[in-house]
N, C-alpha and C. Protein backbone atom coordinates (compact mmCIF):
# COMPACT_ATOMS: atom_id res chain seq x y z
N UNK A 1 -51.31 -50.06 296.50
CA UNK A 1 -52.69 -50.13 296.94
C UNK A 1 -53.54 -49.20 296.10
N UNK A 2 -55.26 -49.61 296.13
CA UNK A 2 -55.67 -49.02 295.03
C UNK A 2 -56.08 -47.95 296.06
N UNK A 3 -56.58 -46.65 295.65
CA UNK A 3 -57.35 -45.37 296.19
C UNK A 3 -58.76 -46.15 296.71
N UNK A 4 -59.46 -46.83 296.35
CA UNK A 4 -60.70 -47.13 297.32
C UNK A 4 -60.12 -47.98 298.61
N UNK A 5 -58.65 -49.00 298.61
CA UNK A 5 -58.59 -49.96 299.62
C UNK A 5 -57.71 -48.45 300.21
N UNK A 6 -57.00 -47.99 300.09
CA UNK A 6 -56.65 -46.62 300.75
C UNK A 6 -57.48 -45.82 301.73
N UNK A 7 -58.74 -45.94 301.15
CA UNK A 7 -59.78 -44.71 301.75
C UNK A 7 -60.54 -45.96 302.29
N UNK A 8 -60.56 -47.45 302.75
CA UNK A 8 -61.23 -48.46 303.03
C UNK A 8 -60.27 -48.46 304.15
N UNK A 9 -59.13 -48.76 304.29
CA UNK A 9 -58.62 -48.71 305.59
C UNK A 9 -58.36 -47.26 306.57
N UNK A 10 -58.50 -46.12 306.05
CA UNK A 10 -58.35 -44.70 306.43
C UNK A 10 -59.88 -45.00 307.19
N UNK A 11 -61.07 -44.92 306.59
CA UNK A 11 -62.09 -45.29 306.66
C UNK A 11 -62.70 -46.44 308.04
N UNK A 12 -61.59 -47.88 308.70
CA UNK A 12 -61.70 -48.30 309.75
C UNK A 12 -60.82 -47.70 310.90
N UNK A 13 -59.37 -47.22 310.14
CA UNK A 13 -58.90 -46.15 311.42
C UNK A 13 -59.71 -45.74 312.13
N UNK A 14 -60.37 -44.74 311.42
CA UNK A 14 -61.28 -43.28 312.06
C UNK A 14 -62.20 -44.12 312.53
N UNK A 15 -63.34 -45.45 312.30
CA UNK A 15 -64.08 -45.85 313.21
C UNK A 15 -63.36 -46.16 314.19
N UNK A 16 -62.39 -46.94 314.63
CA UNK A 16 -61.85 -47.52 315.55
C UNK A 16 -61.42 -46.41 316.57
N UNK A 17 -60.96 -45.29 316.18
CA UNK A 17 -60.47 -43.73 316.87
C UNK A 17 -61.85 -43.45 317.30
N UNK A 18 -62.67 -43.49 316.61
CA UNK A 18 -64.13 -42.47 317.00
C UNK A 18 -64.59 -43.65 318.08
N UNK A 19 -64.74 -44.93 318.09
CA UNK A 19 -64.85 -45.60 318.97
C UNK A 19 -64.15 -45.22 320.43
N UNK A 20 -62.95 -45.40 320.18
CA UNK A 20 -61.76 -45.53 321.67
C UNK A 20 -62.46 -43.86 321.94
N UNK A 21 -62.66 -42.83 321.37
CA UNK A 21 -62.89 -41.28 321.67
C UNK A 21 -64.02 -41.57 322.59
N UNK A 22 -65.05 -42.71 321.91
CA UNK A 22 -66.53 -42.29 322.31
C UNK A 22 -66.67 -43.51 324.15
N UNK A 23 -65.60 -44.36 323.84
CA UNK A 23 -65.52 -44.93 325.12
C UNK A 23 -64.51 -44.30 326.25
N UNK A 24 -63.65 -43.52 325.89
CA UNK A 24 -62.94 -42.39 326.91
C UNK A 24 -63.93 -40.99 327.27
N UNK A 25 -64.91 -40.94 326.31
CA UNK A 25 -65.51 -39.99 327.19
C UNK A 25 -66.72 -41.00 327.98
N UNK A 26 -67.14 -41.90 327.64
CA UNK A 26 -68.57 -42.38 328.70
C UNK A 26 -67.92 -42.33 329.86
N UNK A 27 -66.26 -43.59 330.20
CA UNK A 27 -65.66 -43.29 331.06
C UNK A 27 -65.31 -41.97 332.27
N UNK A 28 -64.99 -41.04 331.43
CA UNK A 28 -64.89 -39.41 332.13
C UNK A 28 -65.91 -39.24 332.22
N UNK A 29 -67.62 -39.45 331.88
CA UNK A 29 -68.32 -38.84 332.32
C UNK A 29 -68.76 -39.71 333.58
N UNK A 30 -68.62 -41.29 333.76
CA UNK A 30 -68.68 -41.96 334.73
C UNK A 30 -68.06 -41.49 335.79
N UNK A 31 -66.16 -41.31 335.69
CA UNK A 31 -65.58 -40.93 336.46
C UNK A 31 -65.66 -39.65 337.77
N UNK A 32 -66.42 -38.40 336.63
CA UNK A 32 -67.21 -37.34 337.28
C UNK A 32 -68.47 -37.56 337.91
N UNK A 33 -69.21 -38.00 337.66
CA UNK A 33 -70.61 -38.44 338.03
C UNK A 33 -69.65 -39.17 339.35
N UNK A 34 -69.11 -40.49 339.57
CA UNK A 34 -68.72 -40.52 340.88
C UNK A 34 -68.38 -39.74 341.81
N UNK A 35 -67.06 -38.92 340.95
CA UNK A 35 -66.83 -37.88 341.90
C UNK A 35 -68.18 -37.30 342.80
N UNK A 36 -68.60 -36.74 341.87
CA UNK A 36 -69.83 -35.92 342.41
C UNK A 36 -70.64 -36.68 343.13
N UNK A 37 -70.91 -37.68 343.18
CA UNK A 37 -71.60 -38.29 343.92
C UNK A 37 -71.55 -38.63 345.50
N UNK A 38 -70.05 -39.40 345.54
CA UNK A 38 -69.32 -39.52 346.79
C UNK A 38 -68.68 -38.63 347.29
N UNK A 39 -68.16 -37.56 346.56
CA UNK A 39 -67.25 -36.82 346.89
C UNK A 39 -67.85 -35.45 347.14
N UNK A 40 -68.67 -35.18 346.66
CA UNK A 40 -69.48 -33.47 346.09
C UNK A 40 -68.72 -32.66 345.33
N UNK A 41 -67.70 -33.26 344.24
CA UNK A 41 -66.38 -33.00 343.51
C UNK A 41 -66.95 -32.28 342.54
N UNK A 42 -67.39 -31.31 341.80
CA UNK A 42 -67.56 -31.01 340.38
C UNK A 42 -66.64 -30.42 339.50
N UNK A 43 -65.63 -30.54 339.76
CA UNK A 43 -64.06 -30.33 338.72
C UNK A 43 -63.09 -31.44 339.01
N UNK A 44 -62.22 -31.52 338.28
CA UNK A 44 -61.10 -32.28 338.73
C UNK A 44 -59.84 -31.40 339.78
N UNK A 45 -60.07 -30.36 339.67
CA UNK A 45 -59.20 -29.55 340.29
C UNK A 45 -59.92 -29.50 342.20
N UNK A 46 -61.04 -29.51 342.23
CA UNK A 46 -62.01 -29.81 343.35
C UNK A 46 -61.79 -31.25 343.95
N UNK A 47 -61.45 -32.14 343.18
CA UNK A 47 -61.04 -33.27 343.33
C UNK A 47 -59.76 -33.49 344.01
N UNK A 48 -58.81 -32.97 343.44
CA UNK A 48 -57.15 -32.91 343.90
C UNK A 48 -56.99 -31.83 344.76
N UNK A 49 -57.81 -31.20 345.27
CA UNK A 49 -58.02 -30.26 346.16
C UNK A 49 -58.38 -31.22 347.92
N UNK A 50 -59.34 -32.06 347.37
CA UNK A 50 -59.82 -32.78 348.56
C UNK A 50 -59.02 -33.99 348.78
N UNK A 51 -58.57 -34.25 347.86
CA UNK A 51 -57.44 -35.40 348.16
C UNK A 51 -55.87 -34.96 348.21
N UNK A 52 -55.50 -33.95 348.40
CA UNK A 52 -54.83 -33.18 348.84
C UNK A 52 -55.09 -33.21 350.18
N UNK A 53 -55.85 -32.58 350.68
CA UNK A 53 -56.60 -32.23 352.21
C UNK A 53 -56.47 -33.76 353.00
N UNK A 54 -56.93 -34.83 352.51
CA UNK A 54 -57.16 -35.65 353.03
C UNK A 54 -55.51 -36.90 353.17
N UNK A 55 -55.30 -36.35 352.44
CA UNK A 55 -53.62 -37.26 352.15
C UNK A 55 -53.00 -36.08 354.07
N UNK A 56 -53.21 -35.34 353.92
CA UNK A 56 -52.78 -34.34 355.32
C UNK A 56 -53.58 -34.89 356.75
N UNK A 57 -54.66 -35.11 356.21
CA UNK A 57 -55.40 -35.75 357.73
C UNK A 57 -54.93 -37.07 357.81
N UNK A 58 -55.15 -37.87 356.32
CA UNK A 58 -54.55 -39.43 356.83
C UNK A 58 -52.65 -39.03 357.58
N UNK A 59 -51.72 -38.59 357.10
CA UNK A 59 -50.92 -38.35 357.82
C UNK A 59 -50.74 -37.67 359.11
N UNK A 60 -51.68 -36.85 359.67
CA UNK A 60 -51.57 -36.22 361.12
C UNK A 60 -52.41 -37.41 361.63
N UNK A 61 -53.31 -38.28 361.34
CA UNK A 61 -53.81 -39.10 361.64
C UNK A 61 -52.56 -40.53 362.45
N UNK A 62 -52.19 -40.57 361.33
CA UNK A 62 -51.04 -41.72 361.01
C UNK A 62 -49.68 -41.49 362.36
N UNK A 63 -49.45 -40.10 362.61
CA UNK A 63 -48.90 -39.45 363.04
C UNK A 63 -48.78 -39.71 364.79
N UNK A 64 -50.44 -39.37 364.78
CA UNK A 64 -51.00 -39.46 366.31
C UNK A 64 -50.98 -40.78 366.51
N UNK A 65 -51.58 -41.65 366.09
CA UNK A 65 -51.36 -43.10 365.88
C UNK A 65 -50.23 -43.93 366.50
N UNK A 66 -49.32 -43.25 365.89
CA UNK A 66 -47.91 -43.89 366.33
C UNK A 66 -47.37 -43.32 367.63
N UNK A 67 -48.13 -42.17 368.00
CA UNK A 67 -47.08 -41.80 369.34
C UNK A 67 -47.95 -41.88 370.65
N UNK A 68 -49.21 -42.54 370.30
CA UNK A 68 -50.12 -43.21 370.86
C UNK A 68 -50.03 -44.62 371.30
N UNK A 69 -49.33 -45.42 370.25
CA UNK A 69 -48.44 -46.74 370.46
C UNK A 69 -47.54 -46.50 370.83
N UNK A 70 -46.89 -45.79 370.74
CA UNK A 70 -45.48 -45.73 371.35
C UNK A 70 -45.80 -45.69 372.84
N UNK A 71 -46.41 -44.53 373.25
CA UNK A 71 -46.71 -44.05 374.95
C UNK A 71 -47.34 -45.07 375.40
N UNK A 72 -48.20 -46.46 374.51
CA UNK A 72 -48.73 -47.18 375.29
C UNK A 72 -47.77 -48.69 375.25
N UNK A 73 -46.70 -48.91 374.28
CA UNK A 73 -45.86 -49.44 374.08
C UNK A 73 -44.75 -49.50 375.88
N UNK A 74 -44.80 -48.09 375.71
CA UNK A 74 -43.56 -47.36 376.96
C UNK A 74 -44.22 -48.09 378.08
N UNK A 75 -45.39 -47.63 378.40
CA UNK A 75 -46.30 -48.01 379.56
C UNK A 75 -46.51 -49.37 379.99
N UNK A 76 -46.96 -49.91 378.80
CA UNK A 76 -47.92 -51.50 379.28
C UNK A 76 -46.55 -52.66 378.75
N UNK A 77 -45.50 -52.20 378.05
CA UNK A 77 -44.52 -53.14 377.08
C UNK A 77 -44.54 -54.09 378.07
N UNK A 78 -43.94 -54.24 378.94
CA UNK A 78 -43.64 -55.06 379.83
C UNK A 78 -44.35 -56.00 380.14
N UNK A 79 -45.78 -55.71 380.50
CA UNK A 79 -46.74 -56.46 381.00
C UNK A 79 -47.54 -57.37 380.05
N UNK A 80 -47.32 -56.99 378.89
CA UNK A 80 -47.86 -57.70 377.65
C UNK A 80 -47.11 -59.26 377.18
């Protein structure tokens, strides 16, 4: 290959990289802007913080749930 078709394809790499770069960040800045929006998230660590928290309530949630069916399972089973 000659040195200009060398530096001609080096040359669409780097657009194609600077592209995928420049559409992974609009993305992350979309991604944050949601956060923040719905969430009042302004880090990602603030983020996995609250979905942390909330993975704990959906399970004590989930929790009560079931022994709520159960006691009304025990109670009414029969009559159903």
């Amino acid at each position: 290959m000659s040195t200009e078709a060398d530096f001609e394809k080096l040359k669409r790499t780097r657009d194609r990289l600077q592209s995928e770069v420049d559409q992974s960040k609009g993305a992350l800045e979309e991604t944050m802007s949601r956060l923040k929006k719905d969430f009042g998230c302004y880090t990602l660590q603030e983020a996995e913080k609250l979905l942390k928290k909330t993975d704990k309530e959906l399970d004590k949630a989930t929790e009560e749930f079931e022994e709520a069916m159960a006691a009304f399972q025990k109670e009414w089973g029969d009559d159903l």
